[in-house]
N, C-alpha and C. Protein backbone atom coordinates (compact mmCIF):
# COMPACT_ATOMS: atom_id res chain seq x y z
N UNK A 1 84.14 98.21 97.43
CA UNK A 1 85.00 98.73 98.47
C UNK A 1 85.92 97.61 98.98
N UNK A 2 87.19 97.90 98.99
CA UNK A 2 88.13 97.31 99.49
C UNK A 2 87.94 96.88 101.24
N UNK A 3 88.47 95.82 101.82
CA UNK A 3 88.27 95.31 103.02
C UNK A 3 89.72 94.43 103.22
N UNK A 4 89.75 94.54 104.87
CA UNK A 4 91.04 93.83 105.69
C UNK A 4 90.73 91.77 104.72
N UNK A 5 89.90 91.84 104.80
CA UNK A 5 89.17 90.47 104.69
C UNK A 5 90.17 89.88 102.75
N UNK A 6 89.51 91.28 102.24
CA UNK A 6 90.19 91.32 100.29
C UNK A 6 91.44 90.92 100.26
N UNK A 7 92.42 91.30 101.47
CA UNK A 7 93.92 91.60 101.28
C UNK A 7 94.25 90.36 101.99
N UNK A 8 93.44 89.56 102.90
CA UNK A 8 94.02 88.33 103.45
C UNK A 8 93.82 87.60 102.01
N UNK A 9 92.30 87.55 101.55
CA UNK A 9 91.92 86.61 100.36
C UNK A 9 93.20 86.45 99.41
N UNK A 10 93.70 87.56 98.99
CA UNK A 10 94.83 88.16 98.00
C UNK A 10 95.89 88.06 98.46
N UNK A 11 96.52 87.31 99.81
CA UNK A 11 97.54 86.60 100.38
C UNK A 11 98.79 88.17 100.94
N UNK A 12 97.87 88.95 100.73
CA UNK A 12 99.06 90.22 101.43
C UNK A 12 99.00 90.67 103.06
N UNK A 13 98.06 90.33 103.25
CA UNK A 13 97.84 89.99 105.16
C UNK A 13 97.48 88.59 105.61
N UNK A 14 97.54 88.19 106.54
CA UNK A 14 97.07 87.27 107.24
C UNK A 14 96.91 87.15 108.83
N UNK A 15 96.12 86.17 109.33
CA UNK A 15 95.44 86.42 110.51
C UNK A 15 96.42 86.11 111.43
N UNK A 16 96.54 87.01 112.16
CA UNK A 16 97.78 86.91 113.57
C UNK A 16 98.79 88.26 113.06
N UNK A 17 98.93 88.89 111.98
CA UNK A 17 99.28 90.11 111.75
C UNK A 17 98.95 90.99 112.32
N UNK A 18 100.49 91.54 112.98
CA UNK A 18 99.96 92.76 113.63
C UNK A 18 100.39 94.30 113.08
N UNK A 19 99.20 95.24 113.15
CA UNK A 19 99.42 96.26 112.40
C UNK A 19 99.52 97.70 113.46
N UNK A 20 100.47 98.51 113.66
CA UNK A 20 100.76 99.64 114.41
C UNK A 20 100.70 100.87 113.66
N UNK A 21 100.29 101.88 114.14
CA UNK A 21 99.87 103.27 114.25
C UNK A 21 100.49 104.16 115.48
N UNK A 22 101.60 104.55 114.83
CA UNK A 22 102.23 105.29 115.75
C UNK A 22 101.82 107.22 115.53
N UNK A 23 101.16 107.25 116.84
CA UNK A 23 101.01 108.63 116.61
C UNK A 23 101.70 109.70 117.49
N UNK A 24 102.90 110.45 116.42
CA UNK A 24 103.99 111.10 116.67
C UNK A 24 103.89 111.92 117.85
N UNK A 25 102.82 112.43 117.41
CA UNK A 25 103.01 114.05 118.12
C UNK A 25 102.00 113.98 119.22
N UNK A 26 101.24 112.74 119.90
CA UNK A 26 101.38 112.57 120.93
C UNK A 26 101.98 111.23 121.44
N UNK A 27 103.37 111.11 120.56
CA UNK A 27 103.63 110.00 121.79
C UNK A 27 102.99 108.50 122.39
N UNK A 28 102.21 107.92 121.55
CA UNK A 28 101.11 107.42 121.26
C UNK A 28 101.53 106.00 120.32
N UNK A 29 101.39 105.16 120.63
CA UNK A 29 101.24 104.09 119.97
C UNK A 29 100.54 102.56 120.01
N UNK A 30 100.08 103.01 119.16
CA UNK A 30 98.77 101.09 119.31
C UNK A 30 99.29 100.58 118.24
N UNK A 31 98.37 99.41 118.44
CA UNK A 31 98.16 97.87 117.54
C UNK A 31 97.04 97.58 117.47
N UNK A 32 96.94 96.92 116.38
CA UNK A 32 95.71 95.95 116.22
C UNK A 32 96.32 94.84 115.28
N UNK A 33 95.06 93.78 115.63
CA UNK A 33 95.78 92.13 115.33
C UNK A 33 94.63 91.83 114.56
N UNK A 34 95.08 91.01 112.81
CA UNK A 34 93.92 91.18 111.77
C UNK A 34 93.53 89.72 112.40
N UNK A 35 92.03 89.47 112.13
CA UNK A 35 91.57 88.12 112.43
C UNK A 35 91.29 87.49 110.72
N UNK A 36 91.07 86.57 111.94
CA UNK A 36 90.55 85.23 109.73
C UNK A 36 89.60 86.18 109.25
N UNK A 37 88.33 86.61 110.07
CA UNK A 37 87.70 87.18 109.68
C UNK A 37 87.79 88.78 108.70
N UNK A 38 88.57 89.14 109.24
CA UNK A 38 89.04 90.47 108.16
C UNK A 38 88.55 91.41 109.46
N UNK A 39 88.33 90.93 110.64
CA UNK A 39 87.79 92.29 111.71
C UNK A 39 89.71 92.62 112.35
N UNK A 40 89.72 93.32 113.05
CA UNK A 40 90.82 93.90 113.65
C UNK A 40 90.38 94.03 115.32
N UNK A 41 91.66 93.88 116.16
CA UNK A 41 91.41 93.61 117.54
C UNK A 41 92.49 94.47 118.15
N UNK A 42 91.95 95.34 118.87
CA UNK A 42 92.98 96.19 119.37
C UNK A 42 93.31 95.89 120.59
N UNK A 43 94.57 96.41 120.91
CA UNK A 43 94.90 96.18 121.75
C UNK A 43 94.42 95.95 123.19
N UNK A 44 93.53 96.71 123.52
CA UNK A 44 92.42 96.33 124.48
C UNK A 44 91.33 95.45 124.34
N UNK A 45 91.52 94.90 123.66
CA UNK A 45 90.52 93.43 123.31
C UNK A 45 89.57 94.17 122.34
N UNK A 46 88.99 94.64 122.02
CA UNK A 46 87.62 95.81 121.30
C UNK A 46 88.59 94.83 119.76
N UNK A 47 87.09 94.65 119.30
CA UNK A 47 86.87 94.30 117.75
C UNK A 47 86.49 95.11 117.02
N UNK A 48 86.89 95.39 115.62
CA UNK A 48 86.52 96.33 115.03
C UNK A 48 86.55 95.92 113.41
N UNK A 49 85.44 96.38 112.54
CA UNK A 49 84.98 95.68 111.20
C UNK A 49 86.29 96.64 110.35
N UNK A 50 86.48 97.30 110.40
CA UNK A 50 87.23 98.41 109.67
C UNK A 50 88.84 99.21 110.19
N UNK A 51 89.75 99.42 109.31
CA UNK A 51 90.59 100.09 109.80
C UNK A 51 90.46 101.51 110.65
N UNK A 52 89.79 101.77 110.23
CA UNK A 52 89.39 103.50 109.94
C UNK A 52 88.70 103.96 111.56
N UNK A 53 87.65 102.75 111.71
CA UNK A 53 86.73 102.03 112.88
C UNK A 53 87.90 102.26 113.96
N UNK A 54 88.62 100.92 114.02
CA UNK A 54 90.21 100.92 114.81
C UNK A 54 90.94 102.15 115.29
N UNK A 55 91.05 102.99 114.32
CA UNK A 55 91.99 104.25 114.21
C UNK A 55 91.01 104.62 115.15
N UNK A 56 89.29 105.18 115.03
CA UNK A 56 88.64 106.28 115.64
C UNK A 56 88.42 105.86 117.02
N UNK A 57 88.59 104.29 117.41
CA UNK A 57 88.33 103.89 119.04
C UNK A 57 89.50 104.84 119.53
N UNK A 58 90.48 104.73 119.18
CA UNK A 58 91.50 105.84 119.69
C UNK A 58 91.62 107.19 119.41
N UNK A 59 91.38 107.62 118.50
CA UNK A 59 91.59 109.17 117.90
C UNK A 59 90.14 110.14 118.95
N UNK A 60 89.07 109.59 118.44
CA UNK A 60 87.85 109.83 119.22
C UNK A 60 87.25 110.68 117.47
N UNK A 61 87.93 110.66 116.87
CA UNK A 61 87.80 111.31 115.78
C UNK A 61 87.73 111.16 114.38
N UNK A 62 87.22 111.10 113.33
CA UNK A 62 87.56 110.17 112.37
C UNK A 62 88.42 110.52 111.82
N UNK A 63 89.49 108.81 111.16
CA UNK A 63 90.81 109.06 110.72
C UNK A 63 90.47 107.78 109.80
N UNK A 64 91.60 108.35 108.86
CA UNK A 64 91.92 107.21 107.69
C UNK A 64 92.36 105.95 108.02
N UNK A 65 92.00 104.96 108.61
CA UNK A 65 92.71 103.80 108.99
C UNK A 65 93.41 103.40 108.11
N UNK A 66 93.12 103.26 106.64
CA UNK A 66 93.99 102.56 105.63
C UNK A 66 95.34 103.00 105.36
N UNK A 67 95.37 104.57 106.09
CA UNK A 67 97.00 105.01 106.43
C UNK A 67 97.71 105.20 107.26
N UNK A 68 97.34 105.05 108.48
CA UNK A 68 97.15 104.94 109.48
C UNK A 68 97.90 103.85 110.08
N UNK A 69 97.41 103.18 109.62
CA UNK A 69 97.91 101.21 110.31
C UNK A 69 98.86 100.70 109.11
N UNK A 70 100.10 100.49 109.79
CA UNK A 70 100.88 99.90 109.31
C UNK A 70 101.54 98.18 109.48
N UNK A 71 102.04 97.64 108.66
CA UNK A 71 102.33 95.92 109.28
C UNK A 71 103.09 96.17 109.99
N UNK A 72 103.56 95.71 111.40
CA UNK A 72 104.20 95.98 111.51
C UNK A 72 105.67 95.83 111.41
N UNK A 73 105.74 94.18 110.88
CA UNK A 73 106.99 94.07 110.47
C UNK A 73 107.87 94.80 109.13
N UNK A 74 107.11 95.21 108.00
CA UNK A 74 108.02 95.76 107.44
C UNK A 74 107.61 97.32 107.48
N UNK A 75 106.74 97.65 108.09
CA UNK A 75 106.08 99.22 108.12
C UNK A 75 105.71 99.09 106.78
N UNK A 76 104.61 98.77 106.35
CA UNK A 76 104.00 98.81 105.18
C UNK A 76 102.43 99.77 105.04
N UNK A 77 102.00 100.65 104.54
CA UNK A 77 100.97 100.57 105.21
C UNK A 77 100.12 99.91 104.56
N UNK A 78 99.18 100.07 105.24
CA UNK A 78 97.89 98.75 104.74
C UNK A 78 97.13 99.43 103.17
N UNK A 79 96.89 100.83 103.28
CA UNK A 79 96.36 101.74 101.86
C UNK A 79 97.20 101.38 100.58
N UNK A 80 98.81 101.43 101.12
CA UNK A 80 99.23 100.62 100.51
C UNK A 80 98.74 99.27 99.65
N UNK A 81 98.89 98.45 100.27
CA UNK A 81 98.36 96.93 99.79
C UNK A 81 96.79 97.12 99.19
N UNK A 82 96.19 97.70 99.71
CA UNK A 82 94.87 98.19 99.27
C UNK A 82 95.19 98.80 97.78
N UNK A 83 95.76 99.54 97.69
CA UNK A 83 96.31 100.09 95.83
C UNK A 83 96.48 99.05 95.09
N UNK A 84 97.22 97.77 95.52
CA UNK A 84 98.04 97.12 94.73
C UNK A 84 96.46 95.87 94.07
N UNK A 85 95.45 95.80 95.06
CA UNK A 85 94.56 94.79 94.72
C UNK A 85 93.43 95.65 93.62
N UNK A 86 93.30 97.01 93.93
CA UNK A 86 92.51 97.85 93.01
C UNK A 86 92.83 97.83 91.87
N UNK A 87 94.28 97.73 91.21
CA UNK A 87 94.72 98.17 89.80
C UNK A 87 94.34 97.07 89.09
């Protein structure tokens, strides 16, 4: 299984990256900030091992984090980069 941690190793994230999830249709938008560690830190300080993890502190519900969270500088998403280390 792929991890935030794989994609720093593999030089396509790095720690101080911040990744946003804008959710449309309510108006809604967070962040989270990847650590060395490969955990994610949302915007309210809360650590989290997983994208998906991240997404559900907010959703209350489970959601795909790996599509979910985007970089935010080029809007990439992260499932994205996750494809590119699988092939």
């Amino acid at each position: 299984m792929t991890s935030i941690s794989d994609l720093i190793t593999q030089g396509l994230l790095k720690a101080g990256d911040i990744l946003v999830w804008k959710r449309r249709s309510l108006g809604e938008t967070h962040t989270a900030t990847v650590q060395s560690n490969g955990s994610l830190v949302t915007e309210d300080g809360v650590t989290h091992k997983t994208p998906s993890g991240a997404a559900k502190h907010f959703s209350h519900k489970p959601i795909d984090g790996w599509n979910a969270w985007k970089i935010d500088q080029s809007k990439t998403s992260i499932g994205s980069l996750r494809l590119k280390i699988r092939k």
